[in-house]
C-alpha atoms as a PDB file:
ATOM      1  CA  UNK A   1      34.056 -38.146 121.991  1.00  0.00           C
ATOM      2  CA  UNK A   2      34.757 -41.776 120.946  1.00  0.00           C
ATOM      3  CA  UNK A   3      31.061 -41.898 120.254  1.00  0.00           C
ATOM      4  CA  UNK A   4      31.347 -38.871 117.521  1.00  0.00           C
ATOM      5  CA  UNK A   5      34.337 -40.684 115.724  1.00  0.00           C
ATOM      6  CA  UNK A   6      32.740 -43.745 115.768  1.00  0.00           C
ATOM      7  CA  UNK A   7      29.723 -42.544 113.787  1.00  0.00           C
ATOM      8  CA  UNK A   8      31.779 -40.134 111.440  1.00  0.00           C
ATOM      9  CA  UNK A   9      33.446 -43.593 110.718  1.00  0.00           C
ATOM     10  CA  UNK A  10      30.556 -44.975 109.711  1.00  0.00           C
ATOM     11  CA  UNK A  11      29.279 -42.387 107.866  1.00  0.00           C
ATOM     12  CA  UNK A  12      32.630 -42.134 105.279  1.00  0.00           C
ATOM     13  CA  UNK A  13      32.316 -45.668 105.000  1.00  0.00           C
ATOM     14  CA  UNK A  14      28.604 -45.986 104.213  1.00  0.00           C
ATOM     15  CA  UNK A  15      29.658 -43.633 101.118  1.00  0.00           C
ATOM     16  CA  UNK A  16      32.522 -45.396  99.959  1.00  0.00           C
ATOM     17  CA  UNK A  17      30.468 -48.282  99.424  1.00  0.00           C
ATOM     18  CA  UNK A  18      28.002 -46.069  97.689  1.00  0.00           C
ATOM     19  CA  UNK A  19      30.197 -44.787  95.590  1.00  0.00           C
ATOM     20  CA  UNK A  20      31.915 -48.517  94.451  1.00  0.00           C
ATOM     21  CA  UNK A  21      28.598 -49.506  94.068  1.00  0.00           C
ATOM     22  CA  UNK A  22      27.538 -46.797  91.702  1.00  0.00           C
ATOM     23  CA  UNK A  23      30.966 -47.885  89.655  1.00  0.00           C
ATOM     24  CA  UNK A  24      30.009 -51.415  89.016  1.00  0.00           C
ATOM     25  CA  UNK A  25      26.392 -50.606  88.308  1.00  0.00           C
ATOM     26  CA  UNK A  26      28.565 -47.940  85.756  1.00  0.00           C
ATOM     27  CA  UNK A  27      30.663 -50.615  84.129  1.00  0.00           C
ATOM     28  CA  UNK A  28      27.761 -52.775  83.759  1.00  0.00           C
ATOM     29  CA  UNK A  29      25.645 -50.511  82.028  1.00  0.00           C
ATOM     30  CA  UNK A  30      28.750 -49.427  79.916  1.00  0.00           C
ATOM     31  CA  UNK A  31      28.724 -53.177  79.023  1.00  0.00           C
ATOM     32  CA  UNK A  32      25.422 -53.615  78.527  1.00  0.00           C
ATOM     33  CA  UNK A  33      25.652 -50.732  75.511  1.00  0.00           C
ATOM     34  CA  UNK A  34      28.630 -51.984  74.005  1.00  0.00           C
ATOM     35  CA  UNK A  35      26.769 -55.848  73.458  1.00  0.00           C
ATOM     36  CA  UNK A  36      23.524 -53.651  72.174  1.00  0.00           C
ATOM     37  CA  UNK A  37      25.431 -51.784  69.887  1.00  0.00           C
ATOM     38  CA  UNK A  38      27.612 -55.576  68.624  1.00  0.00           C
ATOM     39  CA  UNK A  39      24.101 -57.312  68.529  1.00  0.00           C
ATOM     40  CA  UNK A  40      22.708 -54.621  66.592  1.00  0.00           C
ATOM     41  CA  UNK A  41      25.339 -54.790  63.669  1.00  0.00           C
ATOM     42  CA  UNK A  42      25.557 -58.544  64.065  1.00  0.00           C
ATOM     43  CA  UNK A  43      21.310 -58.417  63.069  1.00  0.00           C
ATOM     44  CA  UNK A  44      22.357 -55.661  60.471  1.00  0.00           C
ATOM     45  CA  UNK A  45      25.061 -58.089  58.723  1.00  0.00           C
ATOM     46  CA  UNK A  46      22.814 -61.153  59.109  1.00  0.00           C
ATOM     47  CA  UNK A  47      19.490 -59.328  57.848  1.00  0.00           C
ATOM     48  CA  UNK A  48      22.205 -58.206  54.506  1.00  0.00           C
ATOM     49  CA  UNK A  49      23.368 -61.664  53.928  1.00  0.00           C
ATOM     50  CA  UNK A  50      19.694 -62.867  54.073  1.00  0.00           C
ATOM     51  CA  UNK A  51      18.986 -60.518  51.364  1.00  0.00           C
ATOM     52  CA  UNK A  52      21.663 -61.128  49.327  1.00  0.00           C
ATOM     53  CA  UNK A  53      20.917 -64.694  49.313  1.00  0.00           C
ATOM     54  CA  UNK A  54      17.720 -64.302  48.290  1.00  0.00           C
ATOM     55  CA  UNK A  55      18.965 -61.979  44.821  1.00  0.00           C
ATOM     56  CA  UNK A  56      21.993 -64.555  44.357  1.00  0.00           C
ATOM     57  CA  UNK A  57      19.200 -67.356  44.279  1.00  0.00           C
ATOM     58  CA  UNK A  58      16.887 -64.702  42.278  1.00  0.00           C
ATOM     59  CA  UNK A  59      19.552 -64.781  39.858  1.00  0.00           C
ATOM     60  CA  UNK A  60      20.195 -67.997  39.205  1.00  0.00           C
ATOM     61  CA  UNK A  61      16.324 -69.088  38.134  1.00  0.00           C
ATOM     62  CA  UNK A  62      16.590 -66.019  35.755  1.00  0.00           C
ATOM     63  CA  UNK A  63      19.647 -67.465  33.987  1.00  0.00           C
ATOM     64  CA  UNK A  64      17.720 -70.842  34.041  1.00  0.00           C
ATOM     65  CA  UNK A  65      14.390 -69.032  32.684  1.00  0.00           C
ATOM     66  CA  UNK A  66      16.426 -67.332  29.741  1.00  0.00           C
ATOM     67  CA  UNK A  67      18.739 -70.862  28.397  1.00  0.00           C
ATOM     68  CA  UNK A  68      18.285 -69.498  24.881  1.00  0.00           C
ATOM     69  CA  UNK A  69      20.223 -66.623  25.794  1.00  0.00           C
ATOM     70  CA  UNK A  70      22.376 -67.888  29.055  1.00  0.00           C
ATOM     71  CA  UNK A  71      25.456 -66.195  27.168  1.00  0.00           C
ATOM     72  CA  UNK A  72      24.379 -63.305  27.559  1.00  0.00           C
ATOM     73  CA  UNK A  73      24.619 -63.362  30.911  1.00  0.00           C
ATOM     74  CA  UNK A  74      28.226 -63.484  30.911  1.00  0.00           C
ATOM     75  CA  UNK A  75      29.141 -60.012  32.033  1.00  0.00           C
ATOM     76  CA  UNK A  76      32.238 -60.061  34.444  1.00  0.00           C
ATOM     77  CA  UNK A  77      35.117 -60.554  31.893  1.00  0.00           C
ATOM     78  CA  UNK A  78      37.795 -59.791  34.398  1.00  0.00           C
ATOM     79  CA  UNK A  79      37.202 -62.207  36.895  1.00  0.00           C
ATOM     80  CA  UNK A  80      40.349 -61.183  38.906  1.00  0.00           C
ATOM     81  CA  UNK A  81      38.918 -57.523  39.591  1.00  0.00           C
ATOM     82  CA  UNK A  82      35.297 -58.543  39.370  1.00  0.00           C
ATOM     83  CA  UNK A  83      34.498 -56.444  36.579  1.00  0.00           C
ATOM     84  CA  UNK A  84      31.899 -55.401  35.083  1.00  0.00           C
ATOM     85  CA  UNK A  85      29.011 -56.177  37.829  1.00  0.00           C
ATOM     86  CA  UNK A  86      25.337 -54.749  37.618  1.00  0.00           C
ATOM     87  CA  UNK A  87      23.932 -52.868  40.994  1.00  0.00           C
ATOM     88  CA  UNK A  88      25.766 -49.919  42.825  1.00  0.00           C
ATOM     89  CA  UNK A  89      27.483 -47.516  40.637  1.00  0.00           C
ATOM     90  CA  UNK A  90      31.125 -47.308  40.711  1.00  0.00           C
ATOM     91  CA  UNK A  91      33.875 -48.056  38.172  1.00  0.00           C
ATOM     92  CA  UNK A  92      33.371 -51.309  36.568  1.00  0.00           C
ATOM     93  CA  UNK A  93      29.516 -50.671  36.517  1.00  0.00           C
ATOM     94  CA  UNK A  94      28.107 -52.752  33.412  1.00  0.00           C
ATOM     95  CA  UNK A  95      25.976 -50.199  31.983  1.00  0.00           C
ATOM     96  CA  UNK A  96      23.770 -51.100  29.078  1.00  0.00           C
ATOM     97  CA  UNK A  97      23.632 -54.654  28.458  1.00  0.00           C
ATOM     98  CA  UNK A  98      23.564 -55.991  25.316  1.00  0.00           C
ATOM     99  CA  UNK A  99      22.699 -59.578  23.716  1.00  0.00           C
ATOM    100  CA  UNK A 100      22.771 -61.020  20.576  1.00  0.00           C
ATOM    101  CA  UNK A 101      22.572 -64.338  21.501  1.00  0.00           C
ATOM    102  CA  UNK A 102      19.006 -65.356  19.775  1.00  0.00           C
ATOM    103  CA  UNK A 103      16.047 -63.796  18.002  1.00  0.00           C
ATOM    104  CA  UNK A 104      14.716 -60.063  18.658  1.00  0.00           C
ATOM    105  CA  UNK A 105      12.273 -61.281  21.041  1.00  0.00           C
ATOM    106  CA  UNK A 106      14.113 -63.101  23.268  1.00  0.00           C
ATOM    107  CA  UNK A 107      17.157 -61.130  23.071  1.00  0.00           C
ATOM    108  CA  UNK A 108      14.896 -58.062  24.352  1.00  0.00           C
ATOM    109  CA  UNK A 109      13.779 -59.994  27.236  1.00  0.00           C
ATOM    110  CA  UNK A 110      17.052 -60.851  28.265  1.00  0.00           C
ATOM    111  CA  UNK A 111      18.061 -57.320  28.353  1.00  0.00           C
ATOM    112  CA  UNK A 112      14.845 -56.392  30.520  1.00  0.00           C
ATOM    113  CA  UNK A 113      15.872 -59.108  33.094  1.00  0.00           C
ATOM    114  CA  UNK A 114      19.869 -57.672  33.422  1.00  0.00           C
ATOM    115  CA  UNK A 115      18.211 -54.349  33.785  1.00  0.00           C
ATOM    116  CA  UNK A 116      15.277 -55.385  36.217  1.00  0.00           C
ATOM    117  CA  UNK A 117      18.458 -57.493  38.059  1.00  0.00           C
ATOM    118  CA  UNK A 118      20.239 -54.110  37.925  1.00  0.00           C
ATOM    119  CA  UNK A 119      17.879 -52.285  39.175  1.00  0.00           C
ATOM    120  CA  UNK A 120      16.924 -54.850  42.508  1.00  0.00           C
ATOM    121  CA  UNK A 121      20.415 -54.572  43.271  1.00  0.00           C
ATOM    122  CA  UNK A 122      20.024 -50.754  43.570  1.00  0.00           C
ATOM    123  CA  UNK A 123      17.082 -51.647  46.041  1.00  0.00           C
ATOM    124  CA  UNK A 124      14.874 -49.593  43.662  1.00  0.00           C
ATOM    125  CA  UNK A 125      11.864 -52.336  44.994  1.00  0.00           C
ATOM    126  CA  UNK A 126      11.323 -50.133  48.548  1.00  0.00           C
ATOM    127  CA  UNK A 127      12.088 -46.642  49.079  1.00  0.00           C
ATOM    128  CA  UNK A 128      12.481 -45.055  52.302  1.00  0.00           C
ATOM    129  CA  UNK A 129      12.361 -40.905  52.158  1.00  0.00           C
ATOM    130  CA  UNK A 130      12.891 -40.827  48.647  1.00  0.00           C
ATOM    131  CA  UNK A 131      15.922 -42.981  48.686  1.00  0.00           C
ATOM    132  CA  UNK A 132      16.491 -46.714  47.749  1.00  0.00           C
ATOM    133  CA  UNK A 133      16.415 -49.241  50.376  1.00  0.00           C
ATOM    134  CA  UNK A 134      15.058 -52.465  49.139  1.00  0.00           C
ATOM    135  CA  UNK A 135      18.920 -54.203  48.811  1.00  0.00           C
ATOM    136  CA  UNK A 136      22.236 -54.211  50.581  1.00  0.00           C
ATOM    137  CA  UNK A 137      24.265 -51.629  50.727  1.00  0.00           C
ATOM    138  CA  UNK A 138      26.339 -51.197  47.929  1.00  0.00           C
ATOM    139  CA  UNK A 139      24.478 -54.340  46.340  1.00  0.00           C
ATOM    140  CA  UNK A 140      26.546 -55.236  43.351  1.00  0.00           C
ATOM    141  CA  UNK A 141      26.375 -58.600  41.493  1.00  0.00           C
ATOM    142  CA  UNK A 142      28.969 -60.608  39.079  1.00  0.00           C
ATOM    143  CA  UNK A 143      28.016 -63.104  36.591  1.00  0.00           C
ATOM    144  CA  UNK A 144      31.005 -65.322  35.009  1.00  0.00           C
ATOM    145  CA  UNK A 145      30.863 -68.223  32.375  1.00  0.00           C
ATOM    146  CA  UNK A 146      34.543 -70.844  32.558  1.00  0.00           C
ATOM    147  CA  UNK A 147      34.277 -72.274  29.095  1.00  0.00           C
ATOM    148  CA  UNK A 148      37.158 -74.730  30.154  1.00  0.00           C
ATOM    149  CA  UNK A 149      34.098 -76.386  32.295  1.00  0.00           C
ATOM    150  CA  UNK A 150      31.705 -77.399  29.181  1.00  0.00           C
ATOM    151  CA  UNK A 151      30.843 -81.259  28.613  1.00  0.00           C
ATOM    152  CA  UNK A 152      32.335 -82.591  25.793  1.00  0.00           C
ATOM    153  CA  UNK A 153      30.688 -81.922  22.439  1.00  0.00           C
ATOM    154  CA  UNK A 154      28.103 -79.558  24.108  1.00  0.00           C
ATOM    155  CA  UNK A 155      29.229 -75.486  23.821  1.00  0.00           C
ATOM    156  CA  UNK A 156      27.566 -73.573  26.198  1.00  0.00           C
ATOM    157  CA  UNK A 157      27.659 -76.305  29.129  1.00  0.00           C
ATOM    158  CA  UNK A 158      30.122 -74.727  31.045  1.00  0.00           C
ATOM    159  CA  UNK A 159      29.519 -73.750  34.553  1.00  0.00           C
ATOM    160  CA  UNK A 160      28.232 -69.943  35.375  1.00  0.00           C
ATOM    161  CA  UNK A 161      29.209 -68.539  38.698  1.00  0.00           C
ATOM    162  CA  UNK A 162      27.276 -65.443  40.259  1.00  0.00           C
ATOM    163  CA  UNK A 163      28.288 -63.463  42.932  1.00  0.00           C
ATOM    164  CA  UNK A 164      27.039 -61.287  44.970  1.00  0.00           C
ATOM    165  CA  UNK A 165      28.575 -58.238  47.463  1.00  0.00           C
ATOM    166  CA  UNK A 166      27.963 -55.822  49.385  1.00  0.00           C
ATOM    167  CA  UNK A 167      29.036 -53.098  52.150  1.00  0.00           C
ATOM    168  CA  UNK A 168      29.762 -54.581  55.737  1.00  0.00           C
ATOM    169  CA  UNK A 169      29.554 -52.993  58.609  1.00  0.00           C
ATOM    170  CA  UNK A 170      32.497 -54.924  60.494  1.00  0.00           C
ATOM    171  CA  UNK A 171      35.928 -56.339  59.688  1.00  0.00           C
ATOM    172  CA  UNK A 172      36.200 -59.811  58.455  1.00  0.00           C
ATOM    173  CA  UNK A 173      38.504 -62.121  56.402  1.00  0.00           C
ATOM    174  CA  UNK A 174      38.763 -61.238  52.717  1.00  0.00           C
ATOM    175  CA  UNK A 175      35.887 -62.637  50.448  1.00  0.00           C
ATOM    176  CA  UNK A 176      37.598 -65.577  47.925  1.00  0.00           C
ATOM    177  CA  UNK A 177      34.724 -64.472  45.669  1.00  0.00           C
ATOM    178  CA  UNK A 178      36.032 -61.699  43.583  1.00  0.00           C
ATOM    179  CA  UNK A 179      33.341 -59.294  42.821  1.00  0.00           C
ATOM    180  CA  UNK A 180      33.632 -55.452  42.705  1.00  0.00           C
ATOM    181  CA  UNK A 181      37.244 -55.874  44.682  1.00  0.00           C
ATOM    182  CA  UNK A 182      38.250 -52.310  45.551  1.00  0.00           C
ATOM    183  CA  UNK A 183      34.879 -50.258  45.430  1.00  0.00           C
ATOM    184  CA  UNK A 184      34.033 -50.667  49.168  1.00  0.00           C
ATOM    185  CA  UNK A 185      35.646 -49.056  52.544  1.00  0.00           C
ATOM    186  CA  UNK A 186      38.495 -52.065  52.876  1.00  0.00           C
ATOM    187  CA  UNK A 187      38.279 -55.096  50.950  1.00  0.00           C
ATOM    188  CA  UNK A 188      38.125 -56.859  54.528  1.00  0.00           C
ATOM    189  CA  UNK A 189      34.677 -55.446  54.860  1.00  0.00           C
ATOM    190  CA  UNK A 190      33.619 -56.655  51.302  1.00  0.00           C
ATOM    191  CA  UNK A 191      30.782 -59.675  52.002  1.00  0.00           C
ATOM    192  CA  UNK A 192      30.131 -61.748  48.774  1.00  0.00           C
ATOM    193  CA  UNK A 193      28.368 -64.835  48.631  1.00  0.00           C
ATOM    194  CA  UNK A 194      27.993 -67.191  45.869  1.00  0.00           C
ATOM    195  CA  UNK A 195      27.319 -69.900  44.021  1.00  0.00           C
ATOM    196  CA  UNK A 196      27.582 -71.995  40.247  1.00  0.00           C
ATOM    197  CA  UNK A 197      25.202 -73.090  38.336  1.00  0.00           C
ATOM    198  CA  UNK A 198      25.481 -75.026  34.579  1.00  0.00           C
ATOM    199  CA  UNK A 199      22.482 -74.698  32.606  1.00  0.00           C
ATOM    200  CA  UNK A 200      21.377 -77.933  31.082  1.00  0.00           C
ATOM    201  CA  UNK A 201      21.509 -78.877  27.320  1.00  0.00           C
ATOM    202  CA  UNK A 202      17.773 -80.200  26.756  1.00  0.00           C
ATOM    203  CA  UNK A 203      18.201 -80.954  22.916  1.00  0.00           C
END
């Protein structure tokens, strides 16, 4: 009789452990899928900023490229809202540029270069299934000219600063940048890099 008991005993126990066992192996693997899913948006966020990088930089040399007509460049008047921008559609889209700043020529070319810009920001360069993919989400870009920064005696030496945001896929701090503030899910989820440049006076 004590015999029976004794392996009954056993038995229950045997399971019990199973059975905690089978928990912690649970949790684990519950773990293990909420890292994968934080390393996944963590390579999503990092593979965005790479990108946008890249277009801020892309930017820049085209400003450089097109000195003759640098002003016309200037398109985000409202600095505070970050408006108008070039890219993702939304209110406070730019539209069709225009510049005046030089002859026919050049003033064509610089028009061709704030649409191609335009366009990259779209991610109209790769297409996936018909749709755009070759940019951040929500890829929008600001370009700003402080007059108050020119050198002495030289108009048009004033610094230019370009921005450039897009759609995040986790909370943050709010961006100092301003650029398209309002048009994405919270403005906490807004990433914008970016950067000045001053074009040099070479007369």
């Amino acid at each position: 009789m004590n015999s029976t008991k004794s392996k009954f005993a056993q038995s229950g126990f045997s399971l019990l452990e199973v059975l905690i066992t089978m928990l912690i192996i649970l949790i684990g693997l519950f773990g293990i899928a909420a890292l994968q899913g934080k390393a996944q948006i963590a390579e999503l966020e990092s593979y965005q900023r790479a990108q946008a990088l890249i277009l801020l930089s892309d930017i820049a040399d085209r400003i450089n490229a097109n000195r003759g007509t640098a002003t016309c460049f200037n398109i985000t008047t409202d600095t505070t809202n970050g408006t108008p921008f070039i890219g993702a559609s939304g209110t406070g889209h730019l539209g069709t540029p225009v510049c005046s700043a030089s002859g026919a020529a050049y003033n064509s070319q610089t028009i061709n270069t704030i649409n191609n810009l335009d366009s990259f920001l779209q991610g109209t360069a790769e297409s996936l299934g018909g749709s755009s993919v070759g940019a951040m989400v929500g890829a929008r870009a600001c370009i700003s000219y402080d007059a108050s920064t020119e050198l002495p005696g030289l108009p048009s030496t004033g610094l230019y600063t370009i921005a450039v945001s897009w759609q995040a896929m986790a909370e943050l701090t709010t961006p100092t940048a301003n650029c398209a503030n309002g048009l994405y899910d919270t403005e906490t989820k807004r990433r914008t890099v970016s950067t000045t440049i001053r074009i040099a006076d070479l007369y």
